[in-house]
N, C-alpha and C. Protein backbone atom coordinates (compact mmCIF):
# COMPACT_ATOMS: atom_id res chain seq x y z
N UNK A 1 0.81 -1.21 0.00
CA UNK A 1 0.00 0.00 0.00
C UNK A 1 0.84 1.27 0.00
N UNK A 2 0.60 2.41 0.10
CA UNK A 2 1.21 3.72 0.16
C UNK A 2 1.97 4.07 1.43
N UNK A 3 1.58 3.07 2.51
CA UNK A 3 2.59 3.26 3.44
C UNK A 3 3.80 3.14 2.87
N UNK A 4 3.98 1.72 2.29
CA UNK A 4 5.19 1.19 2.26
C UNK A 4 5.89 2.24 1.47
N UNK A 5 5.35 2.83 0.21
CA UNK A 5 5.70 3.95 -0.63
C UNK A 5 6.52 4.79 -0.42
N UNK A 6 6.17 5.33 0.80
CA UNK A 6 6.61 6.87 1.60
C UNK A 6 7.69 6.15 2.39
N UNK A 7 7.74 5.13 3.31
CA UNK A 7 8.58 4.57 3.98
C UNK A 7 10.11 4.56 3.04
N UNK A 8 9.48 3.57 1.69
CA UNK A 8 10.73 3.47 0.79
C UNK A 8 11.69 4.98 0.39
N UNK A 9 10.55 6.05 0.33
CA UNK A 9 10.98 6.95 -0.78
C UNK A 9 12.35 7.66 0.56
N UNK A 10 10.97 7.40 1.85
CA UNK A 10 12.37 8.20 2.97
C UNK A 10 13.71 7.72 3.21
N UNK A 11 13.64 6.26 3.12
CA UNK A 11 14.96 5.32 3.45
C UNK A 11 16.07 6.11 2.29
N UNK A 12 15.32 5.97 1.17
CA UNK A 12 16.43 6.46 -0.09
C UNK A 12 17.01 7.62 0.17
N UNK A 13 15.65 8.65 1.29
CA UNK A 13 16.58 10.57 0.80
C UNK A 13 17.48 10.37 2.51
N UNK A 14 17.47 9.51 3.29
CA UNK A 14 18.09 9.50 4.60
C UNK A 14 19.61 8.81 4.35
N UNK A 15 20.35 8.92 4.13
CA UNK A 15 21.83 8.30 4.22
C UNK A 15 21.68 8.07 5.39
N UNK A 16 21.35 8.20 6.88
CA UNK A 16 21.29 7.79 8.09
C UNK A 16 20.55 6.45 7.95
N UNK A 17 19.74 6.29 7.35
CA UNK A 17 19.09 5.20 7.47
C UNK A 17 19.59 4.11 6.78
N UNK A 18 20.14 4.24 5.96
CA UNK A 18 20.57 2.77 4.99
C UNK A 18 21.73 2.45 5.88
N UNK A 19 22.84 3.14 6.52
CA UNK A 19 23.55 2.61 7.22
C UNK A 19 23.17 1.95 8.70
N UNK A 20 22.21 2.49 9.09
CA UNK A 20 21.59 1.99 10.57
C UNK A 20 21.28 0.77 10.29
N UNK A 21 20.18 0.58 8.36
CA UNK A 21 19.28 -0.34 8.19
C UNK A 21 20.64 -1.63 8.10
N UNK A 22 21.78 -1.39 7.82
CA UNK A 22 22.86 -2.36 7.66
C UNK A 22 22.69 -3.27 9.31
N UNK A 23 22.81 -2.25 9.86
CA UNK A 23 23.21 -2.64 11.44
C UNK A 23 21.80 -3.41 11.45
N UNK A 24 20.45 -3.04 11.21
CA UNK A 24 19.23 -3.50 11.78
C UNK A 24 19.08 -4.58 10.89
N UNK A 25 19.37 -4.65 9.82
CA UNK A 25 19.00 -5.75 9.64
C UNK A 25 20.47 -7.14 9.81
N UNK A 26 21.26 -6.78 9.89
CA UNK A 26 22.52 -8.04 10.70
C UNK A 26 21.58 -8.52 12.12
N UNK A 27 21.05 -7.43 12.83
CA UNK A 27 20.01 -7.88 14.24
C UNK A 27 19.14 -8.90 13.82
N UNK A 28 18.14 -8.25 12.77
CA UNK A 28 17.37 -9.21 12.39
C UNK A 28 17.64 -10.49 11.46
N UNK A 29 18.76 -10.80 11.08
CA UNK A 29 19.36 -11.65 10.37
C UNK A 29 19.71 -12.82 11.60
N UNK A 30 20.23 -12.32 12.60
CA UNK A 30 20.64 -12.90 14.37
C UNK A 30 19.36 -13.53 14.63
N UNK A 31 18.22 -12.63 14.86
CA UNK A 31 17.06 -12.88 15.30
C UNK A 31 16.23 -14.28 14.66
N UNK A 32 16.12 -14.23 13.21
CA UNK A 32 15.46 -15.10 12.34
C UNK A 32 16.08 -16.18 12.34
N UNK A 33 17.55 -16.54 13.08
CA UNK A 33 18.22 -17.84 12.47
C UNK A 33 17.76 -17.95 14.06
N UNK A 34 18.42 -17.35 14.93
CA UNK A 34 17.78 -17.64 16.51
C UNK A 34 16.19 -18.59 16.54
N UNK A 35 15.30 -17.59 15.59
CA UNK A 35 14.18 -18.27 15.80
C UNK A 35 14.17 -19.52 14.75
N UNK A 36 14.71 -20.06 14.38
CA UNK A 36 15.03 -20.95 13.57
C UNK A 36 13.84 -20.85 12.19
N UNK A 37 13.68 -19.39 11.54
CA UNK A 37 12.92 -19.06 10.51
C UNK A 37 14.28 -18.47 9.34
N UNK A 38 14.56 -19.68 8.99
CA UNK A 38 15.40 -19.85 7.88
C UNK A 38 14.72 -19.27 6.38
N UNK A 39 13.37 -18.99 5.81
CA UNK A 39 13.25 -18.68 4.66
C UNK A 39 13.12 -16.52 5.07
N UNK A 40 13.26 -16.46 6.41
CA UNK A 40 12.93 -15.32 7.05
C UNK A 40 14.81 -14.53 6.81
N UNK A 41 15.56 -15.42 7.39
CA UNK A 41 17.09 -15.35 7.11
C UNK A 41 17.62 -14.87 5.43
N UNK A 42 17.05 -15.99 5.04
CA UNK A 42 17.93 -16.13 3.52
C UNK A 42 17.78 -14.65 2.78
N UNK A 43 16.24 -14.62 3.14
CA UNK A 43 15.58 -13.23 2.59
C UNK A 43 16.13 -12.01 2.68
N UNK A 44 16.67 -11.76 4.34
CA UNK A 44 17.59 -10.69 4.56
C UNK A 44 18.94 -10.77 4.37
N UNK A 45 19.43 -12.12 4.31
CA UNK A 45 20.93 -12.33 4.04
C UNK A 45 20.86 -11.82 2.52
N UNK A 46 19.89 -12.11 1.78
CA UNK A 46 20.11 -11.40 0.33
C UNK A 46 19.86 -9.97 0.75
N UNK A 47 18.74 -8.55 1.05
CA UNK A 47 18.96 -7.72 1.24
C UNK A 47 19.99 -7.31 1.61
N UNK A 48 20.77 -7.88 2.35
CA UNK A 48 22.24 -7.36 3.38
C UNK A 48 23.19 -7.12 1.66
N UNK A 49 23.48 -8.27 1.43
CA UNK A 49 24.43 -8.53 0.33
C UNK A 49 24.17 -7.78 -1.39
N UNK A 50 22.55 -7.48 -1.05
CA UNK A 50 22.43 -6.66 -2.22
C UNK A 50 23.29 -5.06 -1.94
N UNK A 51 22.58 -4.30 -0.57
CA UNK A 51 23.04 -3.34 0.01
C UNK A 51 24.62 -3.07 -0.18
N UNK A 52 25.30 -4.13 0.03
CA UNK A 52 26.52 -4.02 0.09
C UNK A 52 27.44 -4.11 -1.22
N UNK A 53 26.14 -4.89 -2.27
CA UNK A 53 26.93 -4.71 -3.44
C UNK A 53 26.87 -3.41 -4.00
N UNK A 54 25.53 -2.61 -3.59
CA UNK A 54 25.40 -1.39 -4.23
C UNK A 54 26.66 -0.54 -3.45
N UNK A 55 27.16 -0.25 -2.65
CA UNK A 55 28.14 0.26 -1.98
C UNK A 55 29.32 0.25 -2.37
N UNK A 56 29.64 -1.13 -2.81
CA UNK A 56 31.01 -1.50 -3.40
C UNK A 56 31.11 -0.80 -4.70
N UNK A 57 29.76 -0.88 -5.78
CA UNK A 57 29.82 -0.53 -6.88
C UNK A 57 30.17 1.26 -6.78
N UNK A 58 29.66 1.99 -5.64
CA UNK A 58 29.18 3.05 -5.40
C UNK A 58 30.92 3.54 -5.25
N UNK A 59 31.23 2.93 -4.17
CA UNK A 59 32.94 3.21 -4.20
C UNK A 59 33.98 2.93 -4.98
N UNK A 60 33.77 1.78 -6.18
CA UNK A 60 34.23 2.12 -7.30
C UNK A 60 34.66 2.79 -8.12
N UNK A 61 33.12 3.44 -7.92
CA UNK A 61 33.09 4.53 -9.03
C UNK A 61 34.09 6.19 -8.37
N UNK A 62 33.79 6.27 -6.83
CA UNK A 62 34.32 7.15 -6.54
C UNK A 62 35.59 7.02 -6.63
N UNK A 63 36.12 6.04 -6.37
CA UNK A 63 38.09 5.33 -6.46
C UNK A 63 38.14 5.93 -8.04
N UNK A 64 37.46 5.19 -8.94
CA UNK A 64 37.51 6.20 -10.25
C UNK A 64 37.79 7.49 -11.14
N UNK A 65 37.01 8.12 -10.04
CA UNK A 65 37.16 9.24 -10.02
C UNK A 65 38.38 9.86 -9.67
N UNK A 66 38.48 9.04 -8.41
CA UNK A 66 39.90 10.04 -7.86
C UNK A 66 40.95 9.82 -8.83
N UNK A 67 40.94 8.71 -9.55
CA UNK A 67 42.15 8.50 -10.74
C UNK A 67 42.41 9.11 -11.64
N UNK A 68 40.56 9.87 -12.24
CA UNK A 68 40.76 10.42 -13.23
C UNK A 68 41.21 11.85 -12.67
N UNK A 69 41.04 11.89 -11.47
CA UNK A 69 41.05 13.62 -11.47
C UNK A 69 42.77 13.58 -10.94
N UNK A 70 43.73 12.46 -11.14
CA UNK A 70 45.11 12.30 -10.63
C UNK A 70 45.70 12.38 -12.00
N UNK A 71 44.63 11.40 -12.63
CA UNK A 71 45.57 11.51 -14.29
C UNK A 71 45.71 13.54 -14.92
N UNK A 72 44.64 13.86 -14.69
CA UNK A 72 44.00 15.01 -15.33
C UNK A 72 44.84 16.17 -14.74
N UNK A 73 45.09 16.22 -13.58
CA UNK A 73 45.97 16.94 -12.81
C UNK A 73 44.82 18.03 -12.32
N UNK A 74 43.42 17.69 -12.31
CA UNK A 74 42.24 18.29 -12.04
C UNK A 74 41.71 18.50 -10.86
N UNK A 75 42.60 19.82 -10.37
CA UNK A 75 42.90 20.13 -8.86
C UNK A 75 41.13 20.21 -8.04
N UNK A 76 40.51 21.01 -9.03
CA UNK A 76 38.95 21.36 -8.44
C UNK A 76 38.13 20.00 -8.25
N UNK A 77 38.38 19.15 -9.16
CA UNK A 77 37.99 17.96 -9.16
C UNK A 77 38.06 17.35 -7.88
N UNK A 78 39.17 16.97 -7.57
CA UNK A 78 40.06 16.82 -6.22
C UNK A 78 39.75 17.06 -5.10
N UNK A 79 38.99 18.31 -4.84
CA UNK A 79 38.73 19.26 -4.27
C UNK A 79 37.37 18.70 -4.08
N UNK A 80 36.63 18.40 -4.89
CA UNK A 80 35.09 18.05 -4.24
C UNK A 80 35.23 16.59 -3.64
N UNK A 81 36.35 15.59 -4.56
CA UNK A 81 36.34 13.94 -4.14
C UNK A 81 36.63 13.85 -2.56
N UNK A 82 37.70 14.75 -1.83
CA UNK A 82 38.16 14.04 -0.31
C UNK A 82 37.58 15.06 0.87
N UNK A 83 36.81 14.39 1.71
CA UNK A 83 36.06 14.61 2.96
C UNK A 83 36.53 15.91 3.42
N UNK A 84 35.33 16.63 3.59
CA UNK A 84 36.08 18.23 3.91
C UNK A 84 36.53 17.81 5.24
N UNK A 85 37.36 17.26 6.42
CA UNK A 85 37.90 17.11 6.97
C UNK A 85 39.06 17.35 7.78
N UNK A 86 39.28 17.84 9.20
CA UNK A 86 40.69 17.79 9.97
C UNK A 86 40.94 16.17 9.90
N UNK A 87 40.30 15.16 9.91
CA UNK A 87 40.80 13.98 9.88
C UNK A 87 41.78 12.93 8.83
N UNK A 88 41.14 13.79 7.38
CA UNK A 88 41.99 13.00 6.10
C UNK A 88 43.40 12.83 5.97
N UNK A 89 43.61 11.71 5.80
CA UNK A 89 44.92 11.82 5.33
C UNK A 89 45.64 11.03 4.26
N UNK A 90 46.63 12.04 3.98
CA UNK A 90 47.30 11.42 2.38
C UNK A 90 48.75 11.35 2.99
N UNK A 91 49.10 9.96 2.11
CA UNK A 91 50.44 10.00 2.22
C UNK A 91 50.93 9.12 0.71
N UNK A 92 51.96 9.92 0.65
CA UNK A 92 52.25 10.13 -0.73
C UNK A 92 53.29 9.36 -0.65
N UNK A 93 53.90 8.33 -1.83
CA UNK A 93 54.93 7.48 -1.88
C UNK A 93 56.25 8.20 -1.36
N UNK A 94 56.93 7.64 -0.35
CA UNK A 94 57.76 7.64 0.36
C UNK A 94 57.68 8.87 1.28
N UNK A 95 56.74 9.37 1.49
CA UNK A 95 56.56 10.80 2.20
C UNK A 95 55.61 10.49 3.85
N UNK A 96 55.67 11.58 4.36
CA UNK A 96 54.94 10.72 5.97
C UNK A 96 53.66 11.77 5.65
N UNK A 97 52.56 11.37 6.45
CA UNK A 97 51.27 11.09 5.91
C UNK A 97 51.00 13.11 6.29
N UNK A 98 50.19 13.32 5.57
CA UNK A 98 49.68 14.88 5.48
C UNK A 98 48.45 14.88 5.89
N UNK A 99 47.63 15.88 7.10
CA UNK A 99 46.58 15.69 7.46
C UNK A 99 45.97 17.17 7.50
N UNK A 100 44.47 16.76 7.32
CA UNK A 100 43.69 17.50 6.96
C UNK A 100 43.70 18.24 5.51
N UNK A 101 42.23 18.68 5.83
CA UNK A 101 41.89 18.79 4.26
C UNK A 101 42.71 19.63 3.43
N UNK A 102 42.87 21.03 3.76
CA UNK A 102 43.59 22.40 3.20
C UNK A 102 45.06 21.69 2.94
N UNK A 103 45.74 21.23 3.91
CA UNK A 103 46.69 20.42 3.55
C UNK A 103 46.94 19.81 2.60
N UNK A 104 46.05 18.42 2.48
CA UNK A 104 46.34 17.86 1.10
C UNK A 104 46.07 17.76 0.23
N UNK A 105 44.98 18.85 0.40
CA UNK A 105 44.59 19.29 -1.55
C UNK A 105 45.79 19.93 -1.92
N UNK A 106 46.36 20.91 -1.04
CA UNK A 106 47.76 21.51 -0.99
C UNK A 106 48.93 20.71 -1.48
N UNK A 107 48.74 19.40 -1.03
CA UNK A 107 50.24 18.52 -1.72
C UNK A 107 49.89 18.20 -3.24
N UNK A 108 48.15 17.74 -3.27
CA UNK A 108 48.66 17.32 -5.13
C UNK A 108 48.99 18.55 -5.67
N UNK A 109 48.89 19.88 -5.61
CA UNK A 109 49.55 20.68 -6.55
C UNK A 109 51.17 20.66 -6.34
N UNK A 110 51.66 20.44 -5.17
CA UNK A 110 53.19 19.90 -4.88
C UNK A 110 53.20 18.91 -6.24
N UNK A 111 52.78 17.39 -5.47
CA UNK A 111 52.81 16.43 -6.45
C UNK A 111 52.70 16.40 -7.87
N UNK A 112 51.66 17.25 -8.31
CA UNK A 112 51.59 17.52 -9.85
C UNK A 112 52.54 18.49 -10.54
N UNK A 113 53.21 19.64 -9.27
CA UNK A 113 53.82 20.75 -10.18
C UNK A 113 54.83 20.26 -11.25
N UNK A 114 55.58 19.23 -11.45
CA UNK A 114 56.49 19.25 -12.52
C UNK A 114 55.65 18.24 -13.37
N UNK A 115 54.58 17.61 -13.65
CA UNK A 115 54.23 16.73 -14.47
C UNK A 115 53.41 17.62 -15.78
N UNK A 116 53.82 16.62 -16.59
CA UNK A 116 52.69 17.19 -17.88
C UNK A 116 51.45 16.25 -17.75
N UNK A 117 50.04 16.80 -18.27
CA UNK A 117 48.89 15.98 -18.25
C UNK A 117 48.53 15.60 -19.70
N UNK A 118 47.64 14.32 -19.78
CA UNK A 118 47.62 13.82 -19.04
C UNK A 118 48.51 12.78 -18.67
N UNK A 119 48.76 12.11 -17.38
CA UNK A 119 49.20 11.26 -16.64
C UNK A 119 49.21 9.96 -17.70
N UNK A 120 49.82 8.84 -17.67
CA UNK A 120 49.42 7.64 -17.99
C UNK A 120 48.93 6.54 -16.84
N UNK A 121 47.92 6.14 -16.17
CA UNK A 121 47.58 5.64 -14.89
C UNK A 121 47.28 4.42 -15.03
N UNK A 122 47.59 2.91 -14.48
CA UNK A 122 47.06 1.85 -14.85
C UNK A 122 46.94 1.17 -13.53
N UNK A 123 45.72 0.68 -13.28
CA UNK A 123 44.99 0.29 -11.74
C UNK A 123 45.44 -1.73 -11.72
N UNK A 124 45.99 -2.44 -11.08
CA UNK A 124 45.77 -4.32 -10.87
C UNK A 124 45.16 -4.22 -9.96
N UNK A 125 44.52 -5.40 -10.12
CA UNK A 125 44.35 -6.36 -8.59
C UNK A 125 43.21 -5.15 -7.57
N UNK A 126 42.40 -4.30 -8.10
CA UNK A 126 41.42 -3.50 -7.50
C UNK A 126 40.75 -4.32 -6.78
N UNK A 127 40.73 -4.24 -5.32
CA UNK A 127 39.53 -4.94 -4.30
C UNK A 127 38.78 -3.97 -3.60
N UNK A 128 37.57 -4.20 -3.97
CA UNK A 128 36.77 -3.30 -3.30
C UNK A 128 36.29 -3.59 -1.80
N UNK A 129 35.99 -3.30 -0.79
CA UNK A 129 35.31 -3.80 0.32
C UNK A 129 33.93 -2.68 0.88
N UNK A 130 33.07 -2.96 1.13
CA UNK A 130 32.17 -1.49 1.67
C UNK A 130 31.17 -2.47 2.91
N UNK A 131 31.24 -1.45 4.17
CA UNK A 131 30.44 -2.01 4.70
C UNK A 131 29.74 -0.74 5.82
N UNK A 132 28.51 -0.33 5.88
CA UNK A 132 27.35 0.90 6.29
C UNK A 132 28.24 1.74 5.42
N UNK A 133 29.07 3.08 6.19
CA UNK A 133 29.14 3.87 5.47
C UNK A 133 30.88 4.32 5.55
N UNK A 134 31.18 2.61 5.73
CA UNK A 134 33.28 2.91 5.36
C UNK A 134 32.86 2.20 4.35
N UNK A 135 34.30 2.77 3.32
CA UNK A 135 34.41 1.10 2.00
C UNK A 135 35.98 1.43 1.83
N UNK A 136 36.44 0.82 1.45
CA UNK A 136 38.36 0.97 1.06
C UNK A 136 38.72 0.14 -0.09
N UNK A 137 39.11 0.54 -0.83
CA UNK A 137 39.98 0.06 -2.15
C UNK A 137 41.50 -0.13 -1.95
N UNK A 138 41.96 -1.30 -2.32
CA UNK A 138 43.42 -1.59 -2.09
C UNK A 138 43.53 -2.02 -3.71
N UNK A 139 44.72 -1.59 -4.19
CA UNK A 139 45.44 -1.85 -5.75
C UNK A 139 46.87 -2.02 -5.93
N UNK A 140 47.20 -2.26 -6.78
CA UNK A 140 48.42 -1.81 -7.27
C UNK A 140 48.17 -0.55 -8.55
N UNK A 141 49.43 0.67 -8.15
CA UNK A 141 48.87 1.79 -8.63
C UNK A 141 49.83 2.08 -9.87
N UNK A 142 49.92 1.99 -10.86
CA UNK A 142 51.45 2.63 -11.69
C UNK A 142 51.09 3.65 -12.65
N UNK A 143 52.04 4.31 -12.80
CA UNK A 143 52.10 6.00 -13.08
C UNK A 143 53.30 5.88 -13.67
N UNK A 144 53.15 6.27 -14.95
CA UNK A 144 54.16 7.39 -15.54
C UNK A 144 53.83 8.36 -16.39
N UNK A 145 55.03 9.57 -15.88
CA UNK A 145 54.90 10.41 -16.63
C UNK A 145 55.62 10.88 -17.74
N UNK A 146 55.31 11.81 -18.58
CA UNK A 146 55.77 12.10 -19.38
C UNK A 146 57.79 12.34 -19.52
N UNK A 147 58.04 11.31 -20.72
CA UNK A 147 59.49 11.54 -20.32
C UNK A 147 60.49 10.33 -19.58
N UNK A 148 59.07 9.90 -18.01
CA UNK A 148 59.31 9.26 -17.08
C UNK A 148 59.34 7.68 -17.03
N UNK A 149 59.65 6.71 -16.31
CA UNK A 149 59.34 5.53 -16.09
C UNK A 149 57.92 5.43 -15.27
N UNK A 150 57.62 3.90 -15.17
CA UNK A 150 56.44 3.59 -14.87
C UNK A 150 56.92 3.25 -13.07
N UNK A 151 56.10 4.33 -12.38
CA UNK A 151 56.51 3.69 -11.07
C UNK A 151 55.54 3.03 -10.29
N UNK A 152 55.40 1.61 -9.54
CA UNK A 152 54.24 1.72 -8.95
C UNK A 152 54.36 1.62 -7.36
N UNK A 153 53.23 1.66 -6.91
CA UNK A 153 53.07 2.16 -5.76
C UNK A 153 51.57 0.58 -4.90
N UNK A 154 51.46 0.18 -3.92
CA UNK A 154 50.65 -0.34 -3.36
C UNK A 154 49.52 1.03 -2.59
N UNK A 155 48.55 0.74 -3.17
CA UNK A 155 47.65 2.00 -2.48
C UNK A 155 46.63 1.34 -1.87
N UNK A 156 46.41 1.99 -0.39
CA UNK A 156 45.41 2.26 -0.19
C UNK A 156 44.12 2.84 0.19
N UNK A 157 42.83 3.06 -0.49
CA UNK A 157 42.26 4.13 -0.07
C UNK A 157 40.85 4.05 0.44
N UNK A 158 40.45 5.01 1.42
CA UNK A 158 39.80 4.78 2.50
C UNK A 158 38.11 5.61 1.95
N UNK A 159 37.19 5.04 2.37
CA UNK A 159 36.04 6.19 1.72
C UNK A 159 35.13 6.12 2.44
N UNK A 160 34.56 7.63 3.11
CA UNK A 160 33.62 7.45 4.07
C UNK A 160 32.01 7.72 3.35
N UNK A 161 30.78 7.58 4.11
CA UNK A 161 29.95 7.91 3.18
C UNK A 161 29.36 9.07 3.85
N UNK A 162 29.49 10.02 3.44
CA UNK A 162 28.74 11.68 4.51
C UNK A 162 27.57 12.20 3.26
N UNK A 163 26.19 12.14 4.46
CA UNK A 163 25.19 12.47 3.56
C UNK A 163 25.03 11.91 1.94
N UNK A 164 25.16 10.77 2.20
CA UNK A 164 24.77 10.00 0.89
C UNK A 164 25.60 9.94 -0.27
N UNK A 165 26.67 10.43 -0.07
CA UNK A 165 27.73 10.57 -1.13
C UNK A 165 29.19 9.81 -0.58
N UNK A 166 29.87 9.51 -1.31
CA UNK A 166 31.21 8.17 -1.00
C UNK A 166 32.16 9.66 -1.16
N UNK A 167 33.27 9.85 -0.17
CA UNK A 167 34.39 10.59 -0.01
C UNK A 167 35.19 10.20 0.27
N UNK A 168 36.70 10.19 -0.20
CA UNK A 168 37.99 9.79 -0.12
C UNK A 168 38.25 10.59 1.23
N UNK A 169 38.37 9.75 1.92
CA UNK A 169 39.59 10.18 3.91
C UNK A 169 40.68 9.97 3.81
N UNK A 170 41.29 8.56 2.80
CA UNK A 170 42.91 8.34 3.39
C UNK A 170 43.32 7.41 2.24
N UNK A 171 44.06 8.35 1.68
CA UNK A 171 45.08 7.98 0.28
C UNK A 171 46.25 7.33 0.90
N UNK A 172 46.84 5.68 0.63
CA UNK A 172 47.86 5.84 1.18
C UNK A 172 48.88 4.98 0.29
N UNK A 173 49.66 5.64 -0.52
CA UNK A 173 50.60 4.74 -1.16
C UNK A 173 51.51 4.59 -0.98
N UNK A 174 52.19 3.19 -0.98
CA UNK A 174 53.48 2.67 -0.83
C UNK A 174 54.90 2.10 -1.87
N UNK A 175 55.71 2.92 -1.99
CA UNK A 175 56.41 2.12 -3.57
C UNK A 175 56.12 0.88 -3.48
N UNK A 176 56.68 0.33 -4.64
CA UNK A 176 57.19 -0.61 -4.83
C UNK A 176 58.02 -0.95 -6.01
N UNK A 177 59.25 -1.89 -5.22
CA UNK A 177 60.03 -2.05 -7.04
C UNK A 177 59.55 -2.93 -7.62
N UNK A 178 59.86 -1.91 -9.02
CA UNK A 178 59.21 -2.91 -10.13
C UNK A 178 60.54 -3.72 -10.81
């Protein structure tokens, strides 16, 4: 009926709620096997796992983003992807970690000042994980630039979800020889 309608339409405009509904329904997932109502279980074990695939896909796309706006050297870009935050932090291959926001939007123009765009960027081994409203991407990252060799780096990056949108908190790459 039209209850259910209005119920649905609110869950969608509340980012508070889809993450709670994570937590409430793992309770009720506890609850239904407790009561030994197994077709009651399966039902929410699929909701849970749908939820979570939409999340993963959701942080994907934002990890995406942040690549293109690394290849692009697309500072404003940049600028909307990581958590307006005192908490974020980037740490840049072989460098110790930079915190807060003004800060490390501040280093990719460090990082980018001698490169030409665009970048050449190539992502392995992308694992996504998302669960309420953390998700983190771990890769192997390689970059070269113009002129340059291909260097890569082990990254990993952290994404919170504030008001319904996926934001980069914590860039963290590590060389590696190739």
């Amino acid at each position: 009926g039209l209850g259910v309608k209005s119920e649905d339409s609110e869950s969608i405009l509340s980012s508070d709620n889809i993450a709670l509904d994570e937590q409430t329904l793992e309770e009720e997932l506890q609850n239904a096997i407790a009561e030994e109502n197994y077709a009651k279980a399966a039902e929410i074990r699929d909701t849970l796992k749908n939820l979570q695939k939409d999340s993963k896909t959701t942080v994907f796309g934002a990890n995406s983003r942040f690549y293109e706006s690394f290849r692009t050297g697309d500072l404003a870009a940049m600028q909307t992807l990581w958590a307006k935050s005192d908490e974020v932090c980037c740490v840049h291959p072989g460098l110790r970690g930079i915190s807060g926001y003004n800060d490390v939007i501040e280093s990719w123009n460090f990082v980018w000042a001698n490169y030409e765009f665009p970048l050449k960027i190539k992502l392995q081994d992308i694992k996504v994980h998302a669960r309420g409203d953390m998700g983190y991407v771990t890769c192997m990252e390689f970059v070269k630039t113009k002129g340059g060799r291909w260097g890569g780096q082990f990254v990993t990056n952290v994404f919170e979800k504030i008001d319904g949108q996926w934001f980069i908190c914590i860039h963290h790459a590590s060389p590696v020889d190739l």
